[in-house]
PDB file of N, CA and C in Angstrom:
ATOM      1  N   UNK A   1     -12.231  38.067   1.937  1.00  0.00           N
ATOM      2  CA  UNK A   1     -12.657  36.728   1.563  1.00  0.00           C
ATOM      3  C   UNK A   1     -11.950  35.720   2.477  1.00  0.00           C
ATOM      4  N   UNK A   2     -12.761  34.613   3.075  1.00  0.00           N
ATOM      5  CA  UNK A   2     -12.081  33.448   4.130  1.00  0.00           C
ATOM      6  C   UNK A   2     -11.367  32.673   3.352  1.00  0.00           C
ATOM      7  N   UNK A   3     -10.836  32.007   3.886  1.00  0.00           N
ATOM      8  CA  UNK A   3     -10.115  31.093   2.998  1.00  0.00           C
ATOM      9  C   UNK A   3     -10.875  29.617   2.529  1.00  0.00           C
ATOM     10  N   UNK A   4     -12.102  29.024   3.349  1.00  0.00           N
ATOM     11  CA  UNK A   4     -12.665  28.314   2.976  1.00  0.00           C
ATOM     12  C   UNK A   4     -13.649  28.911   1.613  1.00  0.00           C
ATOM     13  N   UNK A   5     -13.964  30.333   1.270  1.00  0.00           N
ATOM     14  CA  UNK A   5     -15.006  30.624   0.175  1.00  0.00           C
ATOM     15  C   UNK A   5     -13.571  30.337  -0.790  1.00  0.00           C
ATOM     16  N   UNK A   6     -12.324  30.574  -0.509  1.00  0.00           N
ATOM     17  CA  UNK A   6     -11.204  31.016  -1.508  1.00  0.00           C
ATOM     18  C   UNK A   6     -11.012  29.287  -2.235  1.00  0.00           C
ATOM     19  N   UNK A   7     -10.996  28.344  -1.470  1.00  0.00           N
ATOM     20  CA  UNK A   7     -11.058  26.866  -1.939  1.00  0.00           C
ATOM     21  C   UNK A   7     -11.796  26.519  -2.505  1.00  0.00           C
ATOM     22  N   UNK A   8     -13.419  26.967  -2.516  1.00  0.00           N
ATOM     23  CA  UNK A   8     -14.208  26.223  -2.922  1.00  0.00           C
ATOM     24  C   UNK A   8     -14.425  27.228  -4.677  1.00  0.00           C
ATOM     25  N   UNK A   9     -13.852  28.258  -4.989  1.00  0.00           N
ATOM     26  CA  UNK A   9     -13.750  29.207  -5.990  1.00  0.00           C
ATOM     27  C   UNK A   9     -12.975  28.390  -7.037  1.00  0.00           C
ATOM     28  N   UNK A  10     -11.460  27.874  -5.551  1.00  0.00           N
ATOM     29  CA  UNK A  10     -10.471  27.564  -6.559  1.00  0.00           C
ATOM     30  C   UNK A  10     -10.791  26.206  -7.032  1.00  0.00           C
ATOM     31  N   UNK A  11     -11.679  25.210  -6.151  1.00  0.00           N
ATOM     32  CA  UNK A  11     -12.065  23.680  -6.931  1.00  0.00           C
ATOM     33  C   UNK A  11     -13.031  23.788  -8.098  1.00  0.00           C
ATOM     34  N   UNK A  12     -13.585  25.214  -8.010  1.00  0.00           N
ATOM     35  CA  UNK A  12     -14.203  24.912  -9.365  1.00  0.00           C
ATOM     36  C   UNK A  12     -13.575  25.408 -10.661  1.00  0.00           C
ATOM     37  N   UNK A  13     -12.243  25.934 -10.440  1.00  0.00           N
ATOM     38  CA  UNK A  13     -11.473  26.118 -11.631  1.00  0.00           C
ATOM     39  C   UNK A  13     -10.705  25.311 -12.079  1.00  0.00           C
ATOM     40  N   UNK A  14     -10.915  25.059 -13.664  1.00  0.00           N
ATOM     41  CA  UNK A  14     -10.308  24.195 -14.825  1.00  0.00           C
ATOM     42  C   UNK A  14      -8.731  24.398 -14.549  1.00  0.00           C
ATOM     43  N   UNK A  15      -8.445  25.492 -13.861  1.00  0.00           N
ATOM     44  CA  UNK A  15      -6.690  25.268 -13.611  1.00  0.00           C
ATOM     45  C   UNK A  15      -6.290  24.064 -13.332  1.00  0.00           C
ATOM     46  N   UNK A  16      -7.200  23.320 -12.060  1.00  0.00           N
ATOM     47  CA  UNK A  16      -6.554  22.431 -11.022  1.00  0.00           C
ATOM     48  C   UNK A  16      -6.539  21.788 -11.915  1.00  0.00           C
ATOM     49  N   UNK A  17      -6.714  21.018 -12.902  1.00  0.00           N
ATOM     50  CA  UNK A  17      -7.450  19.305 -13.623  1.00  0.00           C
ATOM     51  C   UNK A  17      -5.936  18.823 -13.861  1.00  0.00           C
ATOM     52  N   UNK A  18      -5.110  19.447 -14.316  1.00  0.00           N
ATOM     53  CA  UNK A  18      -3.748  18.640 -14.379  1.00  0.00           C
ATOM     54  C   UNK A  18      -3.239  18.201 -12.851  1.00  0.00           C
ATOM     55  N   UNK A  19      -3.476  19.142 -11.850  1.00  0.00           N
ATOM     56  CA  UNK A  19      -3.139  18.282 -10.200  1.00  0.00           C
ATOM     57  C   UNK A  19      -4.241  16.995 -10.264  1.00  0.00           C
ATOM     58  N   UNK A  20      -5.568  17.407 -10.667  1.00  0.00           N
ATOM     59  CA  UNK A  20      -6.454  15.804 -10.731  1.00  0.00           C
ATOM     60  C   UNK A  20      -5.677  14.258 -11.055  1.00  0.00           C
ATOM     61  N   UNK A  21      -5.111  15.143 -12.212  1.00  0.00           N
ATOM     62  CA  UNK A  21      -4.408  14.227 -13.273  1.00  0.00           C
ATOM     63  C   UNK A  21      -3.381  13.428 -12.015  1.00  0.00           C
ATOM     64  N   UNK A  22      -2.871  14.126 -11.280  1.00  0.00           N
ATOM     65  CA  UNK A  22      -2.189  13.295  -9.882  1.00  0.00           C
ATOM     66  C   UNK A  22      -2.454  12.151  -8.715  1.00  0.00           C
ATOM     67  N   UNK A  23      -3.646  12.508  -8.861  1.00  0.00           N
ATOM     68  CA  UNK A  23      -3.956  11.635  -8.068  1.00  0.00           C
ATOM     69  C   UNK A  23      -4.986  10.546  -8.100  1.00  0.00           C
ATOM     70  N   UNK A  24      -5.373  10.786  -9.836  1.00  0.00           N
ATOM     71  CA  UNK A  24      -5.894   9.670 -10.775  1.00  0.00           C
ATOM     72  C   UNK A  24      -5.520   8.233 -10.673  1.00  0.00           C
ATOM     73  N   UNK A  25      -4.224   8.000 -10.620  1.00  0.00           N
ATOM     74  CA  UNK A  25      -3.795   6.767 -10.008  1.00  0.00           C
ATOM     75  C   UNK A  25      -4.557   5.965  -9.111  1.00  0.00           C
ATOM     76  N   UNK A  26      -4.522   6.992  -8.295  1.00  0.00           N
ATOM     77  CA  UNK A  26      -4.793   6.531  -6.507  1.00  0.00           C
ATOM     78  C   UNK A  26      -6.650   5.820  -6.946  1.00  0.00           C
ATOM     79  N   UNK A  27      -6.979   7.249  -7.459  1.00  0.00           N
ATOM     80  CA  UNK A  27      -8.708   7.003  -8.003  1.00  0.00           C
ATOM     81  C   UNK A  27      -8.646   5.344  -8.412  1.00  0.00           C
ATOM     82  N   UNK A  28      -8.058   5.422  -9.680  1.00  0.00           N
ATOM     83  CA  UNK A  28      -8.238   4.040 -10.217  1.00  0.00           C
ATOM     84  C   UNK A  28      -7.949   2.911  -9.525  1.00  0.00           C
ATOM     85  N   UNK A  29      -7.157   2.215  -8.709  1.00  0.00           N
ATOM     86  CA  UNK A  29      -6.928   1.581  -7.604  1.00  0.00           C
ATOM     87  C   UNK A  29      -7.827   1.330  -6.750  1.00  0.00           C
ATOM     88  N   UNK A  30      -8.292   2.632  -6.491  1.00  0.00           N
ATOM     89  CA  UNK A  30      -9.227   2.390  -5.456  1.00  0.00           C
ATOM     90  C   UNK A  30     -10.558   1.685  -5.742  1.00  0.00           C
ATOM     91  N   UNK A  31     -10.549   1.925  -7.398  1.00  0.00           N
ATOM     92  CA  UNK A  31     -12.129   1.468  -7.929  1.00  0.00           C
ATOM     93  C   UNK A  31     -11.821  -0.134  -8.071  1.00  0.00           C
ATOM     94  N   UNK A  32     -10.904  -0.193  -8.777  1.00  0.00           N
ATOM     95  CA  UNK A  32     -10.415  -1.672  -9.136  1.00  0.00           C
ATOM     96  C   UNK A  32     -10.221  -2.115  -7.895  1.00  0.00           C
ATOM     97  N   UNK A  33      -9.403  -2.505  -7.134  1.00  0.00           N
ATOM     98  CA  UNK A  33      -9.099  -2.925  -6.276  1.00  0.00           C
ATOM     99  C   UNK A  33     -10.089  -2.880  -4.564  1.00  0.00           C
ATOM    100  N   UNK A  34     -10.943  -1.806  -4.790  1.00  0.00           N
ATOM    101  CA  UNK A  34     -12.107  -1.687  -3.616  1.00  0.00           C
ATOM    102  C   UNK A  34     -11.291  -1.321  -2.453  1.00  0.00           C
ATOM    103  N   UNK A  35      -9.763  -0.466  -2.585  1.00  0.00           N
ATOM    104  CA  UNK A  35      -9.012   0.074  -1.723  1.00  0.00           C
ATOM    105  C   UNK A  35      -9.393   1.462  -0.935  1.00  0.00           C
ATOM    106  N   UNK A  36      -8.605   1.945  -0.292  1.00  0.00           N
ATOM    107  CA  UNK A  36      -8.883   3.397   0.306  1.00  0.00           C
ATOM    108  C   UNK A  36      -7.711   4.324   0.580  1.00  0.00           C
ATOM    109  N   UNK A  37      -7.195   4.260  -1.140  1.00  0.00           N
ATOM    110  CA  UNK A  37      -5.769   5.027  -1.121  1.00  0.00           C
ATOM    111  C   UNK A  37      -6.054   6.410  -0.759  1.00  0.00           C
ATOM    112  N   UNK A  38      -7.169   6.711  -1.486  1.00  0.00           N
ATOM    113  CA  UNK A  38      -7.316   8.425  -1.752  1.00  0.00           C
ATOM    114  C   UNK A  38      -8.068   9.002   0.197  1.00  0.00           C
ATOM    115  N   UNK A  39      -8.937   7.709   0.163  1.00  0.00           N
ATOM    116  CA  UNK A  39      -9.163   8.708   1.758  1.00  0.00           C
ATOM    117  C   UNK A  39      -8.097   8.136   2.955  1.00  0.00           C
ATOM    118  N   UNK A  40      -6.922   7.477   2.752  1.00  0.00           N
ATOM    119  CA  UNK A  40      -5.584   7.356   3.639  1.00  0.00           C
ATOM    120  C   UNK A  40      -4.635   8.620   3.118  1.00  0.00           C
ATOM    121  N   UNK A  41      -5.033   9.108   1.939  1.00  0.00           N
ATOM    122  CA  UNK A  41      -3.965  10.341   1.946  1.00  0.00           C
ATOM    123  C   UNK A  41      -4.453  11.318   2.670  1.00  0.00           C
ATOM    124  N   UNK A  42      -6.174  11.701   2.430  1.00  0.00           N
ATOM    125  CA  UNK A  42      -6.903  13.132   2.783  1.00  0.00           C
ATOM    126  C   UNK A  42      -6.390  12.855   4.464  1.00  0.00           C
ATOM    127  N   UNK A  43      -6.570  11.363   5.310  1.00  0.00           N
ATOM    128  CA  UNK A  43      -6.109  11.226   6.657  1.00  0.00           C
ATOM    129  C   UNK A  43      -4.996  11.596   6.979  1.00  0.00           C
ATOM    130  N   UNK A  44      -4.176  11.612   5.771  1.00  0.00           N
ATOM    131  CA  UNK A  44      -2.701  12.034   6.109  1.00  0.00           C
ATOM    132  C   UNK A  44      -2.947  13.862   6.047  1.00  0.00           C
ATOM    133  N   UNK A  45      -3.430  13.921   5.089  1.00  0.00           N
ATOM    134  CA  UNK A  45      -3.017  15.781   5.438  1.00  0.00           C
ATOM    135  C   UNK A  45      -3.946  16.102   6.292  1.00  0.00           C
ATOM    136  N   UNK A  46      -5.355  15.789   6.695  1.00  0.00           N
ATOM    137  CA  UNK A  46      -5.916  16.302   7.706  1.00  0.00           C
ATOM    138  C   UNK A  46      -5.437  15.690   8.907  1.00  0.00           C
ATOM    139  N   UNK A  47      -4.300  15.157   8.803  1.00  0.00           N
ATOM    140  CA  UNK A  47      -3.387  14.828  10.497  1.00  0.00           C
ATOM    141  C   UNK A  47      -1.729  15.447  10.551  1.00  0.00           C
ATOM    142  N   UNK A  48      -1.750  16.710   9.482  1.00  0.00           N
ATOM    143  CA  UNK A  48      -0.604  17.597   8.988  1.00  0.00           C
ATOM    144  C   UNK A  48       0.528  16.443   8.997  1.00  0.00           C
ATOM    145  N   UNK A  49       0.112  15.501   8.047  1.00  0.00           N
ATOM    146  CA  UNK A  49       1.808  14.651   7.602  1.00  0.00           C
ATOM    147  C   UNK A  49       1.994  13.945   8.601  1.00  0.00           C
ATOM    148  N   UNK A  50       1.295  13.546  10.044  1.00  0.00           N
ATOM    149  CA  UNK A  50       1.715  12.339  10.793  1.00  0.00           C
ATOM    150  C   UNK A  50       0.965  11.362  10.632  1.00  0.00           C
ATOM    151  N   UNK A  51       1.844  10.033  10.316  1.00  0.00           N
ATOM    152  CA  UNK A  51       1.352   9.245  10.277  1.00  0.00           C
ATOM    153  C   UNK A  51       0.545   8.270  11.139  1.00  0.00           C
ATOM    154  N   UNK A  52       1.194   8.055  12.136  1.00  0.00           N
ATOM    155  CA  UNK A  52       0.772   7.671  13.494  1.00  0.00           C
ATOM    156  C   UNK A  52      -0.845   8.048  13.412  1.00  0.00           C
ATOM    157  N   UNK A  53      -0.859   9.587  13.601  1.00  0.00           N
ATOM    158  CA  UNK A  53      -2.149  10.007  14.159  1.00  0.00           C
ATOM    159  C   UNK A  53      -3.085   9.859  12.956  1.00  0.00           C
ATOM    160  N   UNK A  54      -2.520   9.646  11.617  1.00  0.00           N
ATOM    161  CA  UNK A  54      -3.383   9.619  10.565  1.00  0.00           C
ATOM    162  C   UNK A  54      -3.752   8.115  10.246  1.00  0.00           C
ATOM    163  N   UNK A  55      -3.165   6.868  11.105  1.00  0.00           N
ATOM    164  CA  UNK A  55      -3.735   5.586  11.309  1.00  0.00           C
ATOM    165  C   UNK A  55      -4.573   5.497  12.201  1.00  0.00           C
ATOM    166  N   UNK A  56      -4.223   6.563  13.126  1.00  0.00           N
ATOM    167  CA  UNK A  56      -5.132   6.545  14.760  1.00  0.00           C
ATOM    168  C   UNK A  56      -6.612   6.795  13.727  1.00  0.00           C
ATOM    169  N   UNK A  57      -6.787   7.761  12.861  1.00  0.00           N
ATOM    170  CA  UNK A  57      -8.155   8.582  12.589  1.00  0.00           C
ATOM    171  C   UNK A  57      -9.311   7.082  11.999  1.00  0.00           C
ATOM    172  N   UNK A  58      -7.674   6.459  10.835  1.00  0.00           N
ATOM    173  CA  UNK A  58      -8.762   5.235  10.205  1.00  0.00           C
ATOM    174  C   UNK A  58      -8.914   4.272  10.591  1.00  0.00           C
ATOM    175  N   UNK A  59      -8.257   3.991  12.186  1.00  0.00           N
ATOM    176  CA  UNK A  59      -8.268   3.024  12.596  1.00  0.00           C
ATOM    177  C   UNK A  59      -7.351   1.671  12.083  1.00  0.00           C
ATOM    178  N   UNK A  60      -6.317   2.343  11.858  1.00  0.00           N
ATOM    179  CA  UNK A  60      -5.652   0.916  10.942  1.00  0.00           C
ATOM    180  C   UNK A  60      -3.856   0.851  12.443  1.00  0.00           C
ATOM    181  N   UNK A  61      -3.337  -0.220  11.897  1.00  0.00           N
ATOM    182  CA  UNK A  61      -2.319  -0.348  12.981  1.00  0.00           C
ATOM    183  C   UNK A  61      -1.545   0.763  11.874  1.00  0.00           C
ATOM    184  N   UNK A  62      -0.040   1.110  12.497  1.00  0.00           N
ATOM    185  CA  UNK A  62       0.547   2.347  12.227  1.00  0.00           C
ATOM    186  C   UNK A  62       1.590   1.544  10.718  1.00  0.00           C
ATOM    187  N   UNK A  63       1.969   0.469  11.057  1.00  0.00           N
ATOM    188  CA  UNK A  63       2.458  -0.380   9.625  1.00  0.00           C
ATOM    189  C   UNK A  63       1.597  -0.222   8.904  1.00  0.00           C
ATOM    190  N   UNK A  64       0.199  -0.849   8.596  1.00  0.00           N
ATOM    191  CA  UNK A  64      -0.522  -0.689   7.794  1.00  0.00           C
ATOM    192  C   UNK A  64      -0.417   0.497   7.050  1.00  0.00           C
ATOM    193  N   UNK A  65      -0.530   1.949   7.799  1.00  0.00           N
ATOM    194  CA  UNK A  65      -0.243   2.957   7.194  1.00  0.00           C
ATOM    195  C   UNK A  65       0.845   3.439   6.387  1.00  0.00           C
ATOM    196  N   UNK A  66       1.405   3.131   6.838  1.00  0.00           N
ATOM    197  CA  UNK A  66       3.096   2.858   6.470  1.00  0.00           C
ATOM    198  C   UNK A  66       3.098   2.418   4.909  1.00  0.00           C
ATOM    199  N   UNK A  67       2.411   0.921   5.323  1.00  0.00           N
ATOM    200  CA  UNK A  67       2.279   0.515   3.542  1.00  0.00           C
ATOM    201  C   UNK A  67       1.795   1.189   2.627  1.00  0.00           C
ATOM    202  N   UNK A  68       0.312   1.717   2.832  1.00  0.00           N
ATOM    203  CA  UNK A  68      -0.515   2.415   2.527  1.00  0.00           C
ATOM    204  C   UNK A  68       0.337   3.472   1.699  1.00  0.00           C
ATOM    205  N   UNK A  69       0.970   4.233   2.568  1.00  0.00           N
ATOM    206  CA  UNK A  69       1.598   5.543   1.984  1.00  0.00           C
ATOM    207  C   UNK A  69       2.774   5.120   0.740  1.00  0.00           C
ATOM    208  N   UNK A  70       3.169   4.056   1.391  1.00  0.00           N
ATOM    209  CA  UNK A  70       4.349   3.477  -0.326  1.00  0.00           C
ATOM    210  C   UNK A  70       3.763   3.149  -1.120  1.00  0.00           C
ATOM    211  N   UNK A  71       2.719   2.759  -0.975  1.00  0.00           N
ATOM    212  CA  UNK A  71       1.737   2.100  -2.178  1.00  0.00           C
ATOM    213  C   UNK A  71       1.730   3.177  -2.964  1.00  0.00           C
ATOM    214  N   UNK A  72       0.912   4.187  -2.394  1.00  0.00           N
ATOM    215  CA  UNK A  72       0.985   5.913  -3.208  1.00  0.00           C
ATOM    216  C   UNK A  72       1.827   6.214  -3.995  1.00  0.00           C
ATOM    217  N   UNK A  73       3.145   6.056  -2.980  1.00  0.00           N
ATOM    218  CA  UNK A  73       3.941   6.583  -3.595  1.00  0.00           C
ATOM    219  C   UNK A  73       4.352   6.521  -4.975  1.00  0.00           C
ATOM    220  N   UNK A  74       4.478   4.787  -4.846  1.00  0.00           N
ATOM    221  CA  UNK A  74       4.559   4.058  -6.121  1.00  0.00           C
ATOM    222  C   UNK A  74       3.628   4.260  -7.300  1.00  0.00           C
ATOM    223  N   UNK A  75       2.224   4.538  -6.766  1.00  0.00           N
ATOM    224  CA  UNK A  75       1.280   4.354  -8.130  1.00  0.00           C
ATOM    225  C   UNK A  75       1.560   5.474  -8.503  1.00  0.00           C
ATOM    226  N   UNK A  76       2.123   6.989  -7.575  1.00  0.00           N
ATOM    227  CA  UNK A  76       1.814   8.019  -8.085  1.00  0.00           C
ATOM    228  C   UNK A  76       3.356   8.473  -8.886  1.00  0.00           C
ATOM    229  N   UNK A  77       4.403   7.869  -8.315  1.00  0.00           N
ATOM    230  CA  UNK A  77       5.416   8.872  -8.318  1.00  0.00           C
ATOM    231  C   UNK A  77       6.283   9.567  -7.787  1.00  0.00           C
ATOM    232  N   UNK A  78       5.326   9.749  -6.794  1.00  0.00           N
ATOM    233  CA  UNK A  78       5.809  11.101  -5.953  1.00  0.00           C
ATOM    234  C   UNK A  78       6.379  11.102  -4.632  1.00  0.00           C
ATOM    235  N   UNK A  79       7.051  11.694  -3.894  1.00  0.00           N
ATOM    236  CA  UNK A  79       7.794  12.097  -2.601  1.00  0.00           C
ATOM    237  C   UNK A  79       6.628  12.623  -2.044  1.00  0.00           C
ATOM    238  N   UNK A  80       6.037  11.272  -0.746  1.00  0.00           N
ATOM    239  CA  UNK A  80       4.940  12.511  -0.087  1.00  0.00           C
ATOM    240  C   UNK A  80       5.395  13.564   1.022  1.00  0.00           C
ATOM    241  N   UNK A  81       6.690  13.396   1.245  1.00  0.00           N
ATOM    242  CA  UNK A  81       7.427  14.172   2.080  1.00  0.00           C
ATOM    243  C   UNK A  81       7.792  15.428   1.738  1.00  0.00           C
ATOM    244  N   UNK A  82       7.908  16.023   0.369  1.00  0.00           N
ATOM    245  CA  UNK A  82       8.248  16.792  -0.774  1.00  0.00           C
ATOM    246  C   UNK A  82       7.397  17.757  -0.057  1.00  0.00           C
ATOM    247  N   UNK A  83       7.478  18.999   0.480  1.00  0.00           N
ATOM    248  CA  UNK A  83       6.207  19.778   0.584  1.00  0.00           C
ATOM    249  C   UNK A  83       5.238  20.227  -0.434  1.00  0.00           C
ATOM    250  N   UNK A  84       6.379  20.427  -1.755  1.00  0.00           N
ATOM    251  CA  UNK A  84       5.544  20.639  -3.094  1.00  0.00           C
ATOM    252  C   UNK A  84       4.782  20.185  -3.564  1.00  0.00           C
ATOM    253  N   UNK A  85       4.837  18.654  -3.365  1.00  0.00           N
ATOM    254  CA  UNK A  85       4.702  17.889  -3.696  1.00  0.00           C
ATOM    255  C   UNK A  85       2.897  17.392  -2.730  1.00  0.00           C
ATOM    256  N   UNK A  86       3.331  17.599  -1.629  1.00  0.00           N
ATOM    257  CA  UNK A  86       2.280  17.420  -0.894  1.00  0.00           C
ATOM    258  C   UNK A  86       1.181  18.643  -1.304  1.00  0.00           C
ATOM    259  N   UNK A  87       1.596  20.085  -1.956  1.00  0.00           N
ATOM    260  CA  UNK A  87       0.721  20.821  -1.942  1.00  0.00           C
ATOM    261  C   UNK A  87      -0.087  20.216  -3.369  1.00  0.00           C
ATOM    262  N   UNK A  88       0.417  19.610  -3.983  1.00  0.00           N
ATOM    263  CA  UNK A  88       0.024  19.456  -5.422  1.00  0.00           C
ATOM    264  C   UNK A  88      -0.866  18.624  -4.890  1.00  0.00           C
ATOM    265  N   UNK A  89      -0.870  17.421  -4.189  1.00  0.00           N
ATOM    266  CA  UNK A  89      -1.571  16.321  -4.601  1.00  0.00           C
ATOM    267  C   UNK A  89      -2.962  16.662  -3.620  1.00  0.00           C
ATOM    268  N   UNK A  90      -2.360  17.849  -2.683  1.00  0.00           N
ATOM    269  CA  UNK A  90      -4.076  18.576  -1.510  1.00  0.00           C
ATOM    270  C   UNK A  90      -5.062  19.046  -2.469  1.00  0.00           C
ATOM    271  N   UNK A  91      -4.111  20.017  -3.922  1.00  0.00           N
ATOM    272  CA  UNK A  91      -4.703  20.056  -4.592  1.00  0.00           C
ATOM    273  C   UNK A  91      -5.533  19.420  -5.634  1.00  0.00           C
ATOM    274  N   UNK A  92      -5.120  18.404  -5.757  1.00  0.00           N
ATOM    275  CA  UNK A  92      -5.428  16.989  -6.983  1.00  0.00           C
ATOM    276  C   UNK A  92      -6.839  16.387  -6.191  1.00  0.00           C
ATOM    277  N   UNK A  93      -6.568  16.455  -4.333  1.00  0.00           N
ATOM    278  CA  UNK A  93      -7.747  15.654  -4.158  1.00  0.00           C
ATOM    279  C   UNK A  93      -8.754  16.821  -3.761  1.00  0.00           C
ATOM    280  N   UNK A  94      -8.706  18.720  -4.260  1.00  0.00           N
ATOM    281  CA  UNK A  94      -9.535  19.165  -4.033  1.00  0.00           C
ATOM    282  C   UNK A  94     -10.223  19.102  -5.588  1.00  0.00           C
ATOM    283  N   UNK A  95      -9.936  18.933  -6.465  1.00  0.00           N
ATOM    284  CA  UNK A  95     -10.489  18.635  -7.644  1.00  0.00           C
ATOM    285  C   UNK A  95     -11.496  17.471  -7.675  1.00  0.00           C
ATOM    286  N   UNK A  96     -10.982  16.323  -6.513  1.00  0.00           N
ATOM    287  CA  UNK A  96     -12.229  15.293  -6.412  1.00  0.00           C
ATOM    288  C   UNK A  96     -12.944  16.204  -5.688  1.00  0.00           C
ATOM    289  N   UNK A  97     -12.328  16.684  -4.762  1.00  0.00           N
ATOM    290  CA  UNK A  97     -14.612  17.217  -3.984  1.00  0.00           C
ATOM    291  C   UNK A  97     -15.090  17.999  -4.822  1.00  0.00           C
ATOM    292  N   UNK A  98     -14.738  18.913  -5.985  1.00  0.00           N
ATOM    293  CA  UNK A  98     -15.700  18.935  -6.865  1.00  0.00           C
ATOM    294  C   UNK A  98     -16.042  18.318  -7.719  1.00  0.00           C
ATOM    295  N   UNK A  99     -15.711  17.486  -8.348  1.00  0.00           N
ATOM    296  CA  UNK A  99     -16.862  15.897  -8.695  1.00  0.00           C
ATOM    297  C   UNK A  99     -17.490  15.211  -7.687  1.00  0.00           C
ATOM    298  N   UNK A 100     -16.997  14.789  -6.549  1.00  0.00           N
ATOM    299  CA  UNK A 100     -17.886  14.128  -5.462  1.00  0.00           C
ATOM    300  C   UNK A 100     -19.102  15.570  -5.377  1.00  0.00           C
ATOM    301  N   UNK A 101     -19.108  16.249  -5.264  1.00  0.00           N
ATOM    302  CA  UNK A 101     -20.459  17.214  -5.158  1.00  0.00           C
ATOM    303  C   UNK A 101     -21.012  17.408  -5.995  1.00  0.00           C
ATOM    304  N   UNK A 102     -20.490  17.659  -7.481  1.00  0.00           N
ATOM    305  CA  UNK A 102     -21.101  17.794  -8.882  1.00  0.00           C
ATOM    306  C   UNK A 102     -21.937  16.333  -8.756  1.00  0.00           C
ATOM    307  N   UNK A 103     -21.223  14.785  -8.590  1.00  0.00           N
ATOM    308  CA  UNK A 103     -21.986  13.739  -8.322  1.00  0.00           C
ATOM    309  C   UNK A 103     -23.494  13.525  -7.643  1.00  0.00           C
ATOM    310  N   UNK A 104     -23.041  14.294  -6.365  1.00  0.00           N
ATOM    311  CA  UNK A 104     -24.239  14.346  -5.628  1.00  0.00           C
ATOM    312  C   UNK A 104     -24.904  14.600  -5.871  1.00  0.00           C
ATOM    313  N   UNK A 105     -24.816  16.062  -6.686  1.00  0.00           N
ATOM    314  CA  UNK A 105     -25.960  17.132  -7.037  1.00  0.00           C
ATOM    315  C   UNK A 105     -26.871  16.716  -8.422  1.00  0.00           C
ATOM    316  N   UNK A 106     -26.642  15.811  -9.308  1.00  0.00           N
ATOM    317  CA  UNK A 106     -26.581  15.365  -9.911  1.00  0.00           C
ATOM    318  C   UNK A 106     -27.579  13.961  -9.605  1.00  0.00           C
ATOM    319  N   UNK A 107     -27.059  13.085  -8.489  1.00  0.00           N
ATOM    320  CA  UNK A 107     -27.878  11.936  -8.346  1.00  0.00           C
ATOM    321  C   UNK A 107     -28.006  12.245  -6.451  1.00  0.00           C
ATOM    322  N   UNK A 108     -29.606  12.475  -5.722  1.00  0.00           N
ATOM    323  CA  UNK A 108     -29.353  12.763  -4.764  1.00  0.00           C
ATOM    324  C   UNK A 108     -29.586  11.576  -3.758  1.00  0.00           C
TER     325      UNK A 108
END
């Protein structure tokens, strides 16, 4: 089994929903506020934890990012430096792509 069939097995299991529960924060913020906490984090781990290159992706100056990531920190809690910590919350936002797809599938 690849490891991409092994992710998409594990987003549809009821295990993850307490990592959801992590990064719920970020969700709500983003709705209220019309922010882009949750896709400045996914930029951060799909740029393995640099920041620099994970402002380069959204186009923002490298402060901006900077803020961005304390903001997180704050709504969430958490040490994004923590590796544990970082695995939890990869996991929290693989629990959104299965609602963002359940969504889709749902309204096309």
């Amino acid at each position: 089994m690849d490891a991409e069939r092994l992710l998409e097995d594990l987003a549809r299991s009821e295990d993850l929903a307490p990592f959801g529960e992590l990064v719920r924060p970020l969700v709500e913020h983003d709705r209220e506020r019309r922010s882009d906490l949750v896709r400045t984090l996914r930029a951060l781990f799909a740029s393995g934890g640099n920041a620099s290159e994970a402002a380069d992706r959204m186009f923002l100056h490298r402060n901006s990012m900077l803020y961005r990531l304390e903001r997180i920190q704050k709504l969430t809690g958490l040490d994004l430096k923590d590796p544990r910590v970082a695995l939890a919350l990869q996991l929290g936002l693989l629990t959104l792509e299965k609602k963002e797809n359940t969504d889709e599938a749902e309204h096309p």
